[in-house]
Structure formats: structure tokens, C-alpha cells
N, C-alpha and C. Protein backbone atom coordinates (compact mmCIF):
# COMPACT_ATOMS: atom_id res chain seq x y z
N UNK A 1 14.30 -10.92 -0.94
CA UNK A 1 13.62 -9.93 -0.14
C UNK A 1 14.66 -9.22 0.71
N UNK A 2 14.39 -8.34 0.79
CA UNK A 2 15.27 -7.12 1.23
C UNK A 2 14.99 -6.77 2.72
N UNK A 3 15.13 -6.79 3.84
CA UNK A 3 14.48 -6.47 5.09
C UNK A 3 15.21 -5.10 5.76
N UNK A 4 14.39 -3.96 5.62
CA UNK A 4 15.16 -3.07 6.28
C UNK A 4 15.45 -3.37 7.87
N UNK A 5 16.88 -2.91 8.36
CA UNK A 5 17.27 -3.15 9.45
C UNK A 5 16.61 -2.11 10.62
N UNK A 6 15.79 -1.40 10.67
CA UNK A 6 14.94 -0.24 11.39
C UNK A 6 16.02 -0.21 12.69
N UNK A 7 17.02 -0.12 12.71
CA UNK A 7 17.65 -0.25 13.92
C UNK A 7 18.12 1.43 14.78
N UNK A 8 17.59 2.31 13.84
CA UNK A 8 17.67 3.56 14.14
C UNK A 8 18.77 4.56 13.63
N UNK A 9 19.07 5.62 13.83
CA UNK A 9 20.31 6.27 12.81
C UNK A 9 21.45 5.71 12.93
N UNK A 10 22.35 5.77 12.37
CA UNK A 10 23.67 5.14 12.95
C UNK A 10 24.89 5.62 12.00
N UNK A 11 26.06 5.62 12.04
CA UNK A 11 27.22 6.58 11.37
C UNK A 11 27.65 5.77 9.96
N UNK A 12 26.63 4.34 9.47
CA UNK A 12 26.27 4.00 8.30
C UNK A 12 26.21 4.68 7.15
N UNK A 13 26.23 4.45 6.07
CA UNK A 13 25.96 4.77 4.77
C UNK A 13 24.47 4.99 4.45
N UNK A 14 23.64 6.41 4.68
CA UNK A 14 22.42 6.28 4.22
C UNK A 14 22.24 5.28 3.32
N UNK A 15 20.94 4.34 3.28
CA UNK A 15 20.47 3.77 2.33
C UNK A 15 18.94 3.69 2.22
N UNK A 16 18.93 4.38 0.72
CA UNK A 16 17.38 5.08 -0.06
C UNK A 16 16.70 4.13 0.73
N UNK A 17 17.01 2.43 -0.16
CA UNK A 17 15.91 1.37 0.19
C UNK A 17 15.39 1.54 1.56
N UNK A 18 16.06 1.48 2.55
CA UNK A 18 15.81 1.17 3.82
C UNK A 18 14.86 2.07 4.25
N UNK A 19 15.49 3.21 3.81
CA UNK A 19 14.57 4.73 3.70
C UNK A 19 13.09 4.67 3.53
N UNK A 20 12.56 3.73 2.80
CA UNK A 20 11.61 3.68 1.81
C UNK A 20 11.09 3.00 2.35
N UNK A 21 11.81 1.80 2.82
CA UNK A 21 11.10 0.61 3.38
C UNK A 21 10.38 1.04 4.47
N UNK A 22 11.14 2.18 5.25
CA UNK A 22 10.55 2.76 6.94
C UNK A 22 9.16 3.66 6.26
N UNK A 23 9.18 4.01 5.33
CA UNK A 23 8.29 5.13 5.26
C UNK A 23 6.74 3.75 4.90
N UNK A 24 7.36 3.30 3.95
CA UNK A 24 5.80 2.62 3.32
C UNK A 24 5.61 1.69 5.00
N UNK A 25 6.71 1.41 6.05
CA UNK A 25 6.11 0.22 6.71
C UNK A 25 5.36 1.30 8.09
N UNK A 26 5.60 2.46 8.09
CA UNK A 26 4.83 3.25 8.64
C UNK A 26 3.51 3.90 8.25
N UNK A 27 3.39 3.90 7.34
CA UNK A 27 2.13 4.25 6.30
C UNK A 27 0.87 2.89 6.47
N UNK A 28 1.72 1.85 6.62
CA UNK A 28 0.88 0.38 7.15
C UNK A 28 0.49 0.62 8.31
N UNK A 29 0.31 1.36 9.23
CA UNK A 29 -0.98 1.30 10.32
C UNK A 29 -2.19 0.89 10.58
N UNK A 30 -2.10 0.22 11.54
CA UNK A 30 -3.38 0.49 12.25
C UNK A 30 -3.95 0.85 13.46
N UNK A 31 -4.68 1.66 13.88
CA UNK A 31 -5.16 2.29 14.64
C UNK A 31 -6.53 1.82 15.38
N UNK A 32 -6.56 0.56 16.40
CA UNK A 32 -7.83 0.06 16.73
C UNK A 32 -9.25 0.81 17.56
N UNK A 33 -8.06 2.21 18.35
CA UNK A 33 -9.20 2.67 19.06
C UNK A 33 -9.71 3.74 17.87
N UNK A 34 -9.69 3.67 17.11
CA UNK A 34 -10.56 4.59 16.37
C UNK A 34 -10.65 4.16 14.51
N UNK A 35 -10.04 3.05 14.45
CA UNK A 35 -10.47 2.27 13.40
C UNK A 35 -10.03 2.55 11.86
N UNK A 36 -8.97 2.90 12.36
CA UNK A 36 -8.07 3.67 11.45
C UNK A 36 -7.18 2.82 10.31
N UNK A 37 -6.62 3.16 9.67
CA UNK A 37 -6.09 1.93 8.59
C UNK A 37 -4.90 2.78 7.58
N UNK A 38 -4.16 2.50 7.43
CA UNK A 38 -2.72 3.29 6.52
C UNK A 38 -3.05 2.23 5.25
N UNK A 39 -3.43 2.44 4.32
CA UNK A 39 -3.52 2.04 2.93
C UNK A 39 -2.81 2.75 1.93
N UNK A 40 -1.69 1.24 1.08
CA UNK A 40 -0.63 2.10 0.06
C UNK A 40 -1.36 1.40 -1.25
N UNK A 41 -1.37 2.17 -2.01
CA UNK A 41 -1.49 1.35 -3.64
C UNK A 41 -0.35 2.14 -4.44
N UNK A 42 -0.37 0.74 -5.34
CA UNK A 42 1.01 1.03 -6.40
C UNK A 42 -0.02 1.07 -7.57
N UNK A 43 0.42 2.63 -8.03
CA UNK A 43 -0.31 2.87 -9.36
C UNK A 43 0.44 2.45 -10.31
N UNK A 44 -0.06 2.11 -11.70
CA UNK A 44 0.58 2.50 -13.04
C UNK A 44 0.84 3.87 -13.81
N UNK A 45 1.41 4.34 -13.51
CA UNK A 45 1.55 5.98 -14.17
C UNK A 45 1.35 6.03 -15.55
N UNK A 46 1.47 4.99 -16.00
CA UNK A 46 1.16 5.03 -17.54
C UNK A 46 -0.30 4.78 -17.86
N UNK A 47 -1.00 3.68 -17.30
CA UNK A 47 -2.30 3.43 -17.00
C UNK A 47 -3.03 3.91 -16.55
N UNK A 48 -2.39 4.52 -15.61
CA UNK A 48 -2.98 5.72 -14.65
C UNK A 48 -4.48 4.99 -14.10
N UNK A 49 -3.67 3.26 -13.27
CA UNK A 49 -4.98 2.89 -12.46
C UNK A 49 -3.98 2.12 -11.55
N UNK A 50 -5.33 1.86 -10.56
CA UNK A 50 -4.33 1.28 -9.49
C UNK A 50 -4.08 -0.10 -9.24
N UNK A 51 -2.80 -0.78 -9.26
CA UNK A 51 -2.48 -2.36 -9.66
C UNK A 51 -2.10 -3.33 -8.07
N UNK A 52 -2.08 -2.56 -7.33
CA UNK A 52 -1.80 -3.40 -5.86
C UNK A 52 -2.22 -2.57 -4.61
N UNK A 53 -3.14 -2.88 -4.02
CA UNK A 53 -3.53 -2.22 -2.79
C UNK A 53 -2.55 -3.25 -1.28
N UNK A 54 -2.11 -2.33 -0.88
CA UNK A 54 -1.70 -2.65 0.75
C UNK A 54 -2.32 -2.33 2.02
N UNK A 55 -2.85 -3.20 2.34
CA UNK A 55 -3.15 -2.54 4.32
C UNK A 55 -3.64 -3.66 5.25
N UNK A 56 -3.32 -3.18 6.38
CA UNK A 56 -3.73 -4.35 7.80
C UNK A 56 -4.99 -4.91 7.08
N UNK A 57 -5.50 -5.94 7.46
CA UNK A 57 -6.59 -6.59 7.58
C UNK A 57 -6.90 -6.88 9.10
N UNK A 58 -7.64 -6.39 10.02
CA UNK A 58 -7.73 -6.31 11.27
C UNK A 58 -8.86 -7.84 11.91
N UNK A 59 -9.49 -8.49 10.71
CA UNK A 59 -9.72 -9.73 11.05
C UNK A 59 -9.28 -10.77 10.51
N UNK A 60 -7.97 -10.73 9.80
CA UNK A 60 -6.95 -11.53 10.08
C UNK A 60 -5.68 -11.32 10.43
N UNK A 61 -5.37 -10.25 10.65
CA UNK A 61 -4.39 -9.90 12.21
C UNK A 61 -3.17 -9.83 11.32
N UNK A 62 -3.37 -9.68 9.90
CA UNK A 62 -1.85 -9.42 8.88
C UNK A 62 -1.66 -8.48 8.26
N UNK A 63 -0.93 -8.39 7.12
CA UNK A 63 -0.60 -7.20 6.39
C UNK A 63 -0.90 -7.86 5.21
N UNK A 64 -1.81 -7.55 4.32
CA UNK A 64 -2.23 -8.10 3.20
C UNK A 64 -2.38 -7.23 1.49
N UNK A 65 -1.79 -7.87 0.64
CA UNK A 65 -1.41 -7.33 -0.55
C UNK A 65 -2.15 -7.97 -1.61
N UNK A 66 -2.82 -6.59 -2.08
CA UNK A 66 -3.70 -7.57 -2.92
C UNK A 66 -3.64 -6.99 -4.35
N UNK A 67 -4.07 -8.01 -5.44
CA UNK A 67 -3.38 -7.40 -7.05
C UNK A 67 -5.03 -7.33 -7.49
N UNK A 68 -4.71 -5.94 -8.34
CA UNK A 68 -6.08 -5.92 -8.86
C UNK A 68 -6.24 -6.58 -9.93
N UNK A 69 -7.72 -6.78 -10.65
CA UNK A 69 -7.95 -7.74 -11.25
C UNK A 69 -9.30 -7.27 -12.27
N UNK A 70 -9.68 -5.62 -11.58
CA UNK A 70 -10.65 -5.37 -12.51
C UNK A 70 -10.84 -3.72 -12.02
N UNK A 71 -11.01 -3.10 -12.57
CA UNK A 71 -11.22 -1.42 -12.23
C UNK A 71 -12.73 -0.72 -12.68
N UNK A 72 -12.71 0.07 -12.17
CA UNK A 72 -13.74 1.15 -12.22
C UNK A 72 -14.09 1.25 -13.53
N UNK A 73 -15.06 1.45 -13.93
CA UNK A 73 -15.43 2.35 -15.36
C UNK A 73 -15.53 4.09 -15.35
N UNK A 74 -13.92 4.44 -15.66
CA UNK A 74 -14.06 5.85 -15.06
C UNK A 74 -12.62 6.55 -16.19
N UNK A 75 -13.26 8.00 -16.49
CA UNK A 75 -12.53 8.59 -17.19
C UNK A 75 -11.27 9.54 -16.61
N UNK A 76 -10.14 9.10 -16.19
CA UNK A 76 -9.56 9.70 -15.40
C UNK A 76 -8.71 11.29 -15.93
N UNK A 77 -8.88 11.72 -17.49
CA UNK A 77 -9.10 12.68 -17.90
C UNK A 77 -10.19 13.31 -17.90
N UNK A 78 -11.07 13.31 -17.26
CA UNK A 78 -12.17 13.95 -17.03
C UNK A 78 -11.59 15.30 -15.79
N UNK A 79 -12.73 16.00 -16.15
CA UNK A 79 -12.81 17.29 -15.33
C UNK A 79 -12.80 16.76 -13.94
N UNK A 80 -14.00 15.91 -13.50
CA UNK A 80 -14.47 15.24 -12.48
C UNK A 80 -13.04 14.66 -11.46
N UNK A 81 -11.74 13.82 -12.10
CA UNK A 81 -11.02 13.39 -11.55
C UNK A 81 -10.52 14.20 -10.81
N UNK A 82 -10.24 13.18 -9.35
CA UNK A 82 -9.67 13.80 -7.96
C UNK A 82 -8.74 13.31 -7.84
N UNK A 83 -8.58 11.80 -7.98
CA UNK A 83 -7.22 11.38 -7.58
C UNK A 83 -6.28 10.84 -8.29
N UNK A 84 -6.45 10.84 -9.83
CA UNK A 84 -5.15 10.81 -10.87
C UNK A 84 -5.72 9.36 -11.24
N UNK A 85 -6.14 8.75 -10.82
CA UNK A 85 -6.34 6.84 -11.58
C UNK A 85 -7.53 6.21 -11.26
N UNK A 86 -7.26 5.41 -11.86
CA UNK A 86 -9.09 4.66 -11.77
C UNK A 86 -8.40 3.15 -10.37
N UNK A 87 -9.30 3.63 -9.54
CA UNK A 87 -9.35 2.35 -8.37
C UNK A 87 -10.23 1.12 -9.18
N UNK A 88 -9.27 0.38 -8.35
CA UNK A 88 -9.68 -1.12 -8.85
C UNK A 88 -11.01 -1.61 -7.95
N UNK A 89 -11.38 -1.91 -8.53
CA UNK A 89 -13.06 -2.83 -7.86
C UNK A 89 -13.23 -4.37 -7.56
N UNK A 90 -11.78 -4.93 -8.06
CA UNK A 90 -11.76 -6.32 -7.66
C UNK A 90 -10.54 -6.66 -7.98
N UNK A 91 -9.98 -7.68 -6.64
CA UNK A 91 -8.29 -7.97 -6.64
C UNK A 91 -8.72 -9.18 -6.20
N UNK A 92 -7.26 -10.06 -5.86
CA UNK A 92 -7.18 -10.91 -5.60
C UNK A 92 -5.73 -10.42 -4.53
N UNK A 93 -5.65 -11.95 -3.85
CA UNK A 93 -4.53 -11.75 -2.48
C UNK A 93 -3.26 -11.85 -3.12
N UNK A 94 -2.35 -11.32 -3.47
CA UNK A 94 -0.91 -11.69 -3.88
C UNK A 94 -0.03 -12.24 -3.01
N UNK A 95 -0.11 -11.45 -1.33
CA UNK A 95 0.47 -12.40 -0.38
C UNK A 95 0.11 -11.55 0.88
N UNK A 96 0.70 -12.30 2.18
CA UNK A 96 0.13 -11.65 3.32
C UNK A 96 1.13 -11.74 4.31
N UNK A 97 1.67 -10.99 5.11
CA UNK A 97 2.68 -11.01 5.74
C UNK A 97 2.57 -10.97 7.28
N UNK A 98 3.21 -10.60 8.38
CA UNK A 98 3.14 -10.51 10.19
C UNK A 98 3.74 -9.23 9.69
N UNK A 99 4.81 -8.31 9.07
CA UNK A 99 4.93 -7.54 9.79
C UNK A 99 4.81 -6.42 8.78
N UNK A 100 4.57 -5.28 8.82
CA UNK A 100 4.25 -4.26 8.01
C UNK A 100 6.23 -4.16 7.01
N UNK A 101 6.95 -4.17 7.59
CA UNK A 101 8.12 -3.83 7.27
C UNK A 101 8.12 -5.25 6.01
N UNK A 102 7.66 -6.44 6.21
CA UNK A 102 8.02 -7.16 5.32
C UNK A 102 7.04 -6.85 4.09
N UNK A 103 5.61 -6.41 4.33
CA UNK A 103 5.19 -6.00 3.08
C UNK A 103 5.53 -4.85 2.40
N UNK A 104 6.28 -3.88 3.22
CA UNK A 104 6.57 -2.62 2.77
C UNK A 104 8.31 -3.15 1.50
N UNK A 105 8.38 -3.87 2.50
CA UNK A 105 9.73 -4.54 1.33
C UNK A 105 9.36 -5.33 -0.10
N UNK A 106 7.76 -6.15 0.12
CA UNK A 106 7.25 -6.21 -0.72
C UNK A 106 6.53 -5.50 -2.00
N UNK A 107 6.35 -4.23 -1.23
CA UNK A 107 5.74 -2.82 -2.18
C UNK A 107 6.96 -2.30 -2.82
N UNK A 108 7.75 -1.82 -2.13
CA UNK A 108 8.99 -1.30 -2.88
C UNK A 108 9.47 -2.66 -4.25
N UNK A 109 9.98 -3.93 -3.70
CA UNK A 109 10.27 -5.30 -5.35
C UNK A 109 9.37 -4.72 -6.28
N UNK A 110 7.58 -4.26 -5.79
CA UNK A 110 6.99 -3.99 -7.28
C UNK A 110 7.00 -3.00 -7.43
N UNK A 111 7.21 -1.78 -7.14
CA UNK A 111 7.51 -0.54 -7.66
C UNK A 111 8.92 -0.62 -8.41
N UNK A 112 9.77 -0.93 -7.90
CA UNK A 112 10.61 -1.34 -8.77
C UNK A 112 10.71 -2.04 -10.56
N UNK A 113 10.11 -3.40 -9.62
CA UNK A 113 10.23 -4.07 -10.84
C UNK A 113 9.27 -3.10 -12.16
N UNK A 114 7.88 -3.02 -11.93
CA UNK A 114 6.72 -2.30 -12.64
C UNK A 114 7.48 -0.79 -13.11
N UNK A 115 7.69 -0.09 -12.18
CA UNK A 115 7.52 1.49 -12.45
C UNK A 115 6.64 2.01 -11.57
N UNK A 116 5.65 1.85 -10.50
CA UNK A 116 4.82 1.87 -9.96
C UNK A 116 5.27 3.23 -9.15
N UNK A 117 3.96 3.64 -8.99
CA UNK A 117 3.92 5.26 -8.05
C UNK A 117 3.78 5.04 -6.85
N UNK A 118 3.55 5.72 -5.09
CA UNK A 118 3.01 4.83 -4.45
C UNK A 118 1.51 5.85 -4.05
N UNK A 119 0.79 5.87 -3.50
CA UNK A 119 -1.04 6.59 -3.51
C UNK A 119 -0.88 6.27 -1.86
N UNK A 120 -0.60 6.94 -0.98
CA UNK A 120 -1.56 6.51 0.71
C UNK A 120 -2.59 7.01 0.41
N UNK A 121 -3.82 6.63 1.24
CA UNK A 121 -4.69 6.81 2.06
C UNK A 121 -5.37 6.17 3.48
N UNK A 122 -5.75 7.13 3.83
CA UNK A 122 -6.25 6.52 5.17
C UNK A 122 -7.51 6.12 4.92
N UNK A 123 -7.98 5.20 5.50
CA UNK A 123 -9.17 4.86 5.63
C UNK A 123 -9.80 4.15 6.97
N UNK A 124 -10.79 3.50 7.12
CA UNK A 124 -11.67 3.22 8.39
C UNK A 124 -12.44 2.05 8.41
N UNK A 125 -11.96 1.24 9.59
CA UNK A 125 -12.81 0.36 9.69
C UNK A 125 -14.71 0.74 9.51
N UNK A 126 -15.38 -0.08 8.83
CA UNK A 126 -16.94 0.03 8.93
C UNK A 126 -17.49 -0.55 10.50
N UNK A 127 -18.50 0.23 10.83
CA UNK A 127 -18.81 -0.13 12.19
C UNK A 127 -20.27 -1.40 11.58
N UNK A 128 -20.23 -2.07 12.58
CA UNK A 128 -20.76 -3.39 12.34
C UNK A 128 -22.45 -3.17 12.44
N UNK A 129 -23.55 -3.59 11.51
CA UNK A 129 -24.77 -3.18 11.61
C UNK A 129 -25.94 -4.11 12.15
N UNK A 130 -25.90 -3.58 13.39
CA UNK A 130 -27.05 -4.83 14.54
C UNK A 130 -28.23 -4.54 14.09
């Protein structure tokens, strides 16, 4: 595992990784007063579906990575498609981390290793129904 050093600019040798690592471990947000959430998935470009979702889990207080395990029934050559791949409908946990920077180091090993694209979106906590 690779840990970017986030230590700020410095008269160093740019390095991509580190680069990468800051961007996906900033994209990991969360935002409590308004319930906000930085979600990365690593697509298959060839598959053109999505194989690992990333984001806070805000009731267990981590950064959690999860591998999909089953997808949509959806034609992503269709007219209809918006976002290039079929989302997965059921994963499992691959691993879970404390700090966004260590899963973001984790997203980058499988983009690597795979070929993987990366997809943000934001999304939102659900408000709770009394």
C-alpha cells in the first residue's frame, strides 16, 4: 500500500500517484450538516458496469469499499443511458478503512491492477422515517 504523503507542495518530484491519491481521498467526503456523501466507483470500461463502489459510511464512522456482486438488468447501449454502465444492485464489503486517503490508495491498486475508470457522485444521506 502506497500512502500519499499530503504534506503539501514542496520542490519534490511531482508524483501522478500521490496526485491521484489527493484527488480520489477528497472526493471521499462527508458532509454531516447537510448529509452529503463523495461516492467513487471503479467501472469496467470494457463491461461497461460498475465493479467497486467507495464512500463514508456515516454509521460506522469509516471509509468503506465494497465489490459488486450483481448488477442491474439494463441496456447500457440504449438510447435511455445516462451514465455509461450498469450500477450494481448488490456488493459485498472488500475492506474498510479510518482514513479516506487510505481507501483512496486502495481505489487507485484496483484501477490499476483491473483497468478500471473512476465515476464520482454525490449523494445523500436518507432522512430517517418516524
Amino acid at each position: 500500500m502506497r500512502l500519499a504523503k499530503l504534506s503539501g507542495p514542496t520542490m519534490e518530484t511531482f508524483d501522478l500517484a500521490d496526485f491521484t491519491i489527493q484527488i480520489l481521498a477528497e472526493a471521499l467526503f462527508y458532509d454531516d450538516e447537510f448529509g452529503a456523501i463523495g461516492n467513487i466507483s471503479l467501472v469496467d470500461p470494457q463491461e461497461k458496469k460498475e465493479c467497486f463502489i467507495a464512500s463514508f459510511v456515516p454509521d460506522v464512522g469509516s471509509f468503506v469499499i465494497e465489490q459488486a456482486t450483481d448488477w442491474e438488468d439494463y441496456d447500457v447501449d440504449s438510447d435511455e443511458d445516462e451514465i455509461g454502465y450498469v450500477l450494481a444492485v448488490d456488493s459485498e464489503e472488500f475492506g474498510s478503512y479510518f482514513t479516506p486517503v487510505e481507501a483512496a490508495d486502495v481505489l487507485l491498486g484496483l484501477a490499476e491492477e483491473h483497468g478500471f475508470v473512476p465515476s464520482i457522485t454525490l449523494l445523500f444521506e436518507e432522512e430517517d422515517l418516524i
